[in-house]
Protein backbone atom coordinates (compact mmCIF):
# COMPACT_ATOMS: atom_id res chain seq x y z
CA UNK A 1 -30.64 14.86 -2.00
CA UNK A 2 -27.32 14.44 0.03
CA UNK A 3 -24.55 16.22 -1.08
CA UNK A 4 -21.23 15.27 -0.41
CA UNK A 5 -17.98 17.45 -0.06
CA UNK A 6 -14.62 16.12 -0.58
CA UNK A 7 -11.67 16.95 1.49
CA UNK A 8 -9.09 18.33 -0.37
CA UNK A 9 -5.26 17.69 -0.49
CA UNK A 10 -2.81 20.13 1.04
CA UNK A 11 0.02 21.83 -0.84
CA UNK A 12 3.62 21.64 0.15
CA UNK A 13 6.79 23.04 -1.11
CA UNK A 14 9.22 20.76 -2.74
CA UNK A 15 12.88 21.72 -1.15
CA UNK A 16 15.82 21.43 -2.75
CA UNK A 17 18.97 20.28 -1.28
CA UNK A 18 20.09 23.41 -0.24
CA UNK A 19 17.37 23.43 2.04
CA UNK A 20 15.23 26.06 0.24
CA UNK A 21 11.71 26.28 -1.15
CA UNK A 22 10.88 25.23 -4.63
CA UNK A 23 7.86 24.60 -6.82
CA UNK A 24 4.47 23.30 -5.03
CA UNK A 25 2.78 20.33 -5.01
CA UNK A 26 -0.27 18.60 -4.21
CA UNK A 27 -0.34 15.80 -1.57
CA UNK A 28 -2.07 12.70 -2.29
CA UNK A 29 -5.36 12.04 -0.59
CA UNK A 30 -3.52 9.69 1.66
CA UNK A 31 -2.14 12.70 3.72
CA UNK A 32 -6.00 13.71 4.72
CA UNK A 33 -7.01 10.56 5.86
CA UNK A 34 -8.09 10.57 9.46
CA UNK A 35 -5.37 9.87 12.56
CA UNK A 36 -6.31 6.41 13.64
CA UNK A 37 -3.71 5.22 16.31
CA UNK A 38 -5.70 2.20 17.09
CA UNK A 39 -5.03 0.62 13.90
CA UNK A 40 -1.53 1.67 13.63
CA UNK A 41 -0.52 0.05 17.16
CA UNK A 42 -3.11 -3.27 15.98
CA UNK A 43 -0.83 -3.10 12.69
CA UNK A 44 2.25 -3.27 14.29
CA UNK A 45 1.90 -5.72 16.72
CA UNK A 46 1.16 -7.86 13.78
CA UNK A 47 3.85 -7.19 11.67
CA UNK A 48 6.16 -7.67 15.13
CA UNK A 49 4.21 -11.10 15.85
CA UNK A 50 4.45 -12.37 12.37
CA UNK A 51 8.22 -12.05 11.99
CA UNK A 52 8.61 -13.42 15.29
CA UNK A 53 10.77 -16.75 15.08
CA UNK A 54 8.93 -20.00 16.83
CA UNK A 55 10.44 -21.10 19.75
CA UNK A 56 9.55 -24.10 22.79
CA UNK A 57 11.40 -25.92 25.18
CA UNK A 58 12.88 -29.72 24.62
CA UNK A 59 10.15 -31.78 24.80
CA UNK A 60 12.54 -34.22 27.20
CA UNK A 61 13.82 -31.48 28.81
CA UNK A 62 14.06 -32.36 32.94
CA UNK A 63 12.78 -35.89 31.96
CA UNK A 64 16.27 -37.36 30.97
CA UNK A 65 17.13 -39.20 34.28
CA UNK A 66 15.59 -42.19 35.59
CA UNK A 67 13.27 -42.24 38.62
CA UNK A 68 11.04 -44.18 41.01
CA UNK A 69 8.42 -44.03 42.93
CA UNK A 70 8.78 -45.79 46.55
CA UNK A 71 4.82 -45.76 47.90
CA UNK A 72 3.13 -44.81 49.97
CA UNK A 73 2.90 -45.13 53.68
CA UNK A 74 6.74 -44.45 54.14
CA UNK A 75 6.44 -41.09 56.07
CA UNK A 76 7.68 -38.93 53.13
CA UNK A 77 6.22 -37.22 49.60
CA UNK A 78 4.88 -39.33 46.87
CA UNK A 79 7.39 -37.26 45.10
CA UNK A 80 9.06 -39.69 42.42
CA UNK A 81 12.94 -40.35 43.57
CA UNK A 82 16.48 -40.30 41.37
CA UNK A 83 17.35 -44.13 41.20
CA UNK A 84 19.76 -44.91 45.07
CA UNK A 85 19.08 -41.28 45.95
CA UNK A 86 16.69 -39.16 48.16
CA UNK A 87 16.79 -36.58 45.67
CA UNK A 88 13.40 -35.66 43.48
CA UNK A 89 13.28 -35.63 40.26
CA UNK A 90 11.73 -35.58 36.87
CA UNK A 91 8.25 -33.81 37.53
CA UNK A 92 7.54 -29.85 37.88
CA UNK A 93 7.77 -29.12 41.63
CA UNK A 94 10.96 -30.38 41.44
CA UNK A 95 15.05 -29.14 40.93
CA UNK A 96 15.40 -30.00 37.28
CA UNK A 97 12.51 -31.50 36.65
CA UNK A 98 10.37 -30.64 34.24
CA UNK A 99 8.19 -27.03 33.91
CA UNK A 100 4.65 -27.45 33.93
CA UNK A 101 3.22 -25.87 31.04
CA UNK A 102 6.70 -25.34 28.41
CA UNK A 103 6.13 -23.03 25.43
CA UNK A 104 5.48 -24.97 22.48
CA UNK A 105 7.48 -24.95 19.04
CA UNK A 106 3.87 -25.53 17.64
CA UNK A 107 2.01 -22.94 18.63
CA UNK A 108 0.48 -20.60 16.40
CA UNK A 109 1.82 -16.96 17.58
CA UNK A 110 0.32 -15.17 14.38
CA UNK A 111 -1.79 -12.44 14.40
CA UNK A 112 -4.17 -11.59 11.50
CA UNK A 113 -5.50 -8.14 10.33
CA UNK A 114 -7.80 -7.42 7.38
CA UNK A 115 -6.21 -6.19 4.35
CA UNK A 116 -8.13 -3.08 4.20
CA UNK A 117 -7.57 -2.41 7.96
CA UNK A 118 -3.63 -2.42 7.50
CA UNK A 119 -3.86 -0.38 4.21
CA UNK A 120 -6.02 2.19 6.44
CA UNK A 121 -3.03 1.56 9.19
CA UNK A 122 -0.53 2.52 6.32
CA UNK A 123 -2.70 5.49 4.78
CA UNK A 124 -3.00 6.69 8.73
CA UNK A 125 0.90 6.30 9.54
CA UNK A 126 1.66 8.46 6.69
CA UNK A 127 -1.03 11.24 7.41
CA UNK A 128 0.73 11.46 10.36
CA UNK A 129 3.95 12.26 9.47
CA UNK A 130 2.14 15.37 8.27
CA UNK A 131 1.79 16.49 11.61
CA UNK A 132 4.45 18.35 13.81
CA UNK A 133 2.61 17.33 17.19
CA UNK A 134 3.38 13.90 16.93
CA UNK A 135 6.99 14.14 15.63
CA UNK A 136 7.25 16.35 18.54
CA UNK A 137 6.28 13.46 21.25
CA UNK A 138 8.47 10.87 19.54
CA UNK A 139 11.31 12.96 20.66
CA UNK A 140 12.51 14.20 17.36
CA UNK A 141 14.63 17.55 17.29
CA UNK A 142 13.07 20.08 14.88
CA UNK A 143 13.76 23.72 13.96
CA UNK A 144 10.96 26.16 14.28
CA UNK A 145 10.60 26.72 10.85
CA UNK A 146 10.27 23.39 9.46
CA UNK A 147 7.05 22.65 8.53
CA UNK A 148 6.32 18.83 7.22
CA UNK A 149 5.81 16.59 5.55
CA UNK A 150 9.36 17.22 4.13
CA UNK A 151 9.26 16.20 0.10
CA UNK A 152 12.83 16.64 -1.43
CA UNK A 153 13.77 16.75 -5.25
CA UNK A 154 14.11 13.70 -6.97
CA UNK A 155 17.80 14.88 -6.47
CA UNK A 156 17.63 13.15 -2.88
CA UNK A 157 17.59 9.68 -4.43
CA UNK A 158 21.29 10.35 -6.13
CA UNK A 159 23.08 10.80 -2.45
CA UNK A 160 25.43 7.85 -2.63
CA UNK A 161 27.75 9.65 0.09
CA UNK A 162 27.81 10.25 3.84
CA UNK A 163 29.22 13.61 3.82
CA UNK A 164 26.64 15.01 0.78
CA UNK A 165 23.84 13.40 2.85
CA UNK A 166 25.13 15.47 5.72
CA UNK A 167 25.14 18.66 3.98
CA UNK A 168 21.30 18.03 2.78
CA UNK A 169 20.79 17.22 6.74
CA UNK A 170 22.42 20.25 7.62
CA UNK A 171 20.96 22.76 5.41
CA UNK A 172 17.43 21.84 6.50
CA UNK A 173 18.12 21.81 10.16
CA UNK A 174 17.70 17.83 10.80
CA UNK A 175 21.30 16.90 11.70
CA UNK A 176 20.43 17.67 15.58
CA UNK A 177 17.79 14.66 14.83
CA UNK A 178 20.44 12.21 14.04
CA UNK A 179 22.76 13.62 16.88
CA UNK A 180 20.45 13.01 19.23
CA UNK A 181 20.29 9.13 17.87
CA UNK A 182 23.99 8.81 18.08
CA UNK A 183 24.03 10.01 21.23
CA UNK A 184 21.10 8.10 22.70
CA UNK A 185 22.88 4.71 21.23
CA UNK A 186 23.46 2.47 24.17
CA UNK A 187 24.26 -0.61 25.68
CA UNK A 188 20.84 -2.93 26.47
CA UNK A 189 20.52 -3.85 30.12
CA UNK A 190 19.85 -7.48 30.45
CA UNK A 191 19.93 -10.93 28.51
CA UNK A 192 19.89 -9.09 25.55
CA UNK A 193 23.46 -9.02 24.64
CA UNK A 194 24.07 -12.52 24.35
CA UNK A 195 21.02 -12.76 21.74
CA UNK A 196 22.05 -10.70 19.15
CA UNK A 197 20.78 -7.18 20.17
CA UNK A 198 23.29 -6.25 22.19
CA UNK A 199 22.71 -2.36 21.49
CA UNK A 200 20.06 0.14 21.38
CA UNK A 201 19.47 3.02 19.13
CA UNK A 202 16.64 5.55 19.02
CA UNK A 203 14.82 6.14 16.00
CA UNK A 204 15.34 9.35 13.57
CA UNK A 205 15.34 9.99 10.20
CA UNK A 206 13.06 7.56 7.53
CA UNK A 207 13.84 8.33 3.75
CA UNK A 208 11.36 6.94 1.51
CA UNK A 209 13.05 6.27 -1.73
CA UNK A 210 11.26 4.72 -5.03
CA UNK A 211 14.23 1.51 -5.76
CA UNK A 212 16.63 0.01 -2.97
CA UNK A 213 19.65 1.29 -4.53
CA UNK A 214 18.77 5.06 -4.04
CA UNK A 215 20.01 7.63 -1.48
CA UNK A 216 22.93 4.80 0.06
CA UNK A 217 24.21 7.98 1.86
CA UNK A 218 21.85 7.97 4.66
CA UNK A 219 22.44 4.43 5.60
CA UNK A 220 25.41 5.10 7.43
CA UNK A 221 23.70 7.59 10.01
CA UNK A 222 22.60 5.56 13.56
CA UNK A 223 19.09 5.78 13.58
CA UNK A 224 18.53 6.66 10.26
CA UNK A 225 16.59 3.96 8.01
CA UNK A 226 16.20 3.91 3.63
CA UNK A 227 13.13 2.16 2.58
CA UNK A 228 12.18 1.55 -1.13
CA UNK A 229 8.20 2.20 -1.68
CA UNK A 230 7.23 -1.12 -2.65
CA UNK A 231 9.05 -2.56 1.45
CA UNK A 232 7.40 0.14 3.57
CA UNK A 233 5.19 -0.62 6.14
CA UNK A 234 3.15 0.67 9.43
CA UNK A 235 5.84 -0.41 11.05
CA UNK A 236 9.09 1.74 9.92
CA UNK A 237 6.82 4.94 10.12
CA UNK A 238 5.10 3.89 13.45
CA UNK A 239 8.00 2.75 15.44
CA UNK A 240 6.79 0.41 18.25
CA UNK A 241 3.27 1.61 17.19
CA UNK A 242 3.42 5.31 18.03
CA UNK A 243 2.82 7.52 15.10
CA UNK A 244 4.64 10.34 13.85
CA UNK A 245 8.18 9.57 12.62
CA UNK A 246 10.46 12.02 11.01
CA UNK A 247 9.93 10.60 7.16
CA UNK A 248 11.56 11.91 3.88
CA UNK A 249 9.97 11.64 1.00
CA UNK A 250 10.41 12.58 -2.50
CA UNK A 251 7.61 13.56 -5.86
CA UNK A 252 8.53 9.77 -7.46
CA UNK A 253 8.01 7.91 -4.37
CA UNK A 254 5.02 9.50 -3.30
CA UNK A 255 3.71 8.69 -7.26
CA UNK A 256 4.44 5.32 -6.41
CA UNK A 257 2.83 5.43 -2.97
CA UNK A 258 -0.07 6.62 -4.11
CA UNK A 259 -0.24 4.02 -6.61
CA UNK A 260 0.13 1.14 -4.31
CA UNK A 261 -2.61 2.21 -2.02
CA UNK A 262 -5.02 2.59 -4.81
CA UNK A 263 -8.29 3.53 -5.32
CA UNK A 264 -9.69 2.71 -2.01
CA UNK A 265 -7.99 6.10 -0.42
CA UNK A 266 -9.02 8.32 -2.79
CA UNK A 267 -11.24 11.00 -1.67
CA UNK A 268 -14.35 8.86 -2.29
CA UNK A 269 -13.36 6.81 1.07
CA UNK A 270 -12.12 10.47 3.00
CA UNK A 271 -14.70 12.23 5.79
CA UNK A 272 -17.35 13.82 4.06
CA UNK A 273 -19.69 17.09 5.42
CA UNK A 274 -22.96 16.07 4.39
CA UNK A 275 -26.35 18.20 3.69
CA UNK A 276 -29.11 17.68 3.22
CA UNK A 277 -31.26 19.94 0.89
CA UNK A 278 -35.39 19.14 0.60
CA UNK A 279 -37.27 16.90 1.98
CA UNK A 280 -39.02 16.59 5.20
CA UNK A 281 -37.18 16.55 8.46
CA UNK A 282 -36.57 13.46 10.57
């Protein structure tokens, strides 16, 4: 008879925001899930694929003029000519002709994941905020002390201004994070400007709140990012697919989190250490 054993959830201490300990808690199940990076990068590039907006070139575009062909046995390229010119024209080899193979308006540039694989993507992103390794290679500044993930009181959610959100920053040793994402805010090399992204800012804090209107006083930081529950993805915890972002969380939105993801990450579905008691051996 196999027997299975569960793994169990870790306990954290909820800080207040003075920065010091306060009661403990349990974790949901979701934070013991195993670190799988290859569906956290697969569910990302979907999410950035999906959003992305469909673009091609003019169909007419480097066919608008009107050409000829003059035959053969002239000496010169069957290229086709600009009308009374030697110039060529309209096809792809040459000066403002046409390309040869334009992207088209009507491809399909979507990418599909299972739904289970990108709730085992979210489940994963989340474990591994739990870890201080991988906030650690993302860059993020951290005091010694700090040990994560970081769950506030519900108290968080009631920041509405810059300077309180500061002080909660401050007492817990994470303004140096959003220093370092002011400070790493430049100007994109490249195209870039003219299209709408003309600056670039490095990643810090995430709060995860439980409604959109909560904690408005961390909007204002570069870097930083509020995201209700019921919006956050792989995505805003796995920036450009790499696991580990700072993330803020409080008891009522990890309720809610562990309501979305449902049954399916309970222990039941976690890594098991099985036995096996009687029988004969294989």
């Amino acid at each position: 008879m196999a027997e299975t054993q569960h793994v169990t959830g870790h306990r954290i201490h909820v800080l207040t925001l003075e920065g010091k300990q306060g009661k403990q808690m349990t974790l949901p199940h979701f934070f013991s899930v195993p670190h799988r990076p290859d569906l956290i990068r697969r569910a990302v590039v979907a999410a950035q694929a999906n959003r992305q907006q469909p673009y091609g070139a003019d169909p007419l575009a480097g066919t608008r003029r009107s050409v000829v062909w003059p035959g053969k046995g002239r000496g010169m390229a069957r290229t086709p000519r600009v009308k009374n010119t030697n110039r060529g024209g309209f096809v792809p080899n040459t000066v403002g002709g046409r390309e040869a193979h334009p992207p088209r308006a009507v491809t399909d540039r979507t990418k599909r994941i299972n739904v289970k694989e990108r709730q085992r993507a979210l489940a994963s992103a989340l474990a591994a905020t739990r870890e201080v390794r991988f906030a650690l290679e993302r860059g993020h500044v951290l005091p010694e002390h700090l040990k994560l993930p970081l769950v506030f009181d519900d108290e968080l959610e009631e920041v509405m201004t810059s300077w309180k959100a500061k002080e909660v920053l401050t007492a817990v040793g994470l303004w140096g994070d959003v220093e370092r994402a002011i400070s790493g805010s430049h100007l994109r090399a490249g195209k870039g400007k003219g299209r709408g992204r003309p600056r670039r800012v490095p990643r810090s804090l995430l709060v995860v709140v439980s409604t959109p209107s909560s904690a408005r006083g961390f909007k204002n930081f570069k870097g930083v990012d509020v995201v209700p529950v019921h919006s956050l993805g792989t995505e805003q915890l796995a920036p450009g697919g790499d696991a580990g972002r700072l993330t803020l969380f409080t008891p009522k939105s990890l309720k809610m989190l562990e309501d979305r993801l449902g049954a399916h990450l309970l222990p039941t579905s976690l890594p098991a250490v099985v036995g096996i008691s009687g029988g004969k051996k294989a």
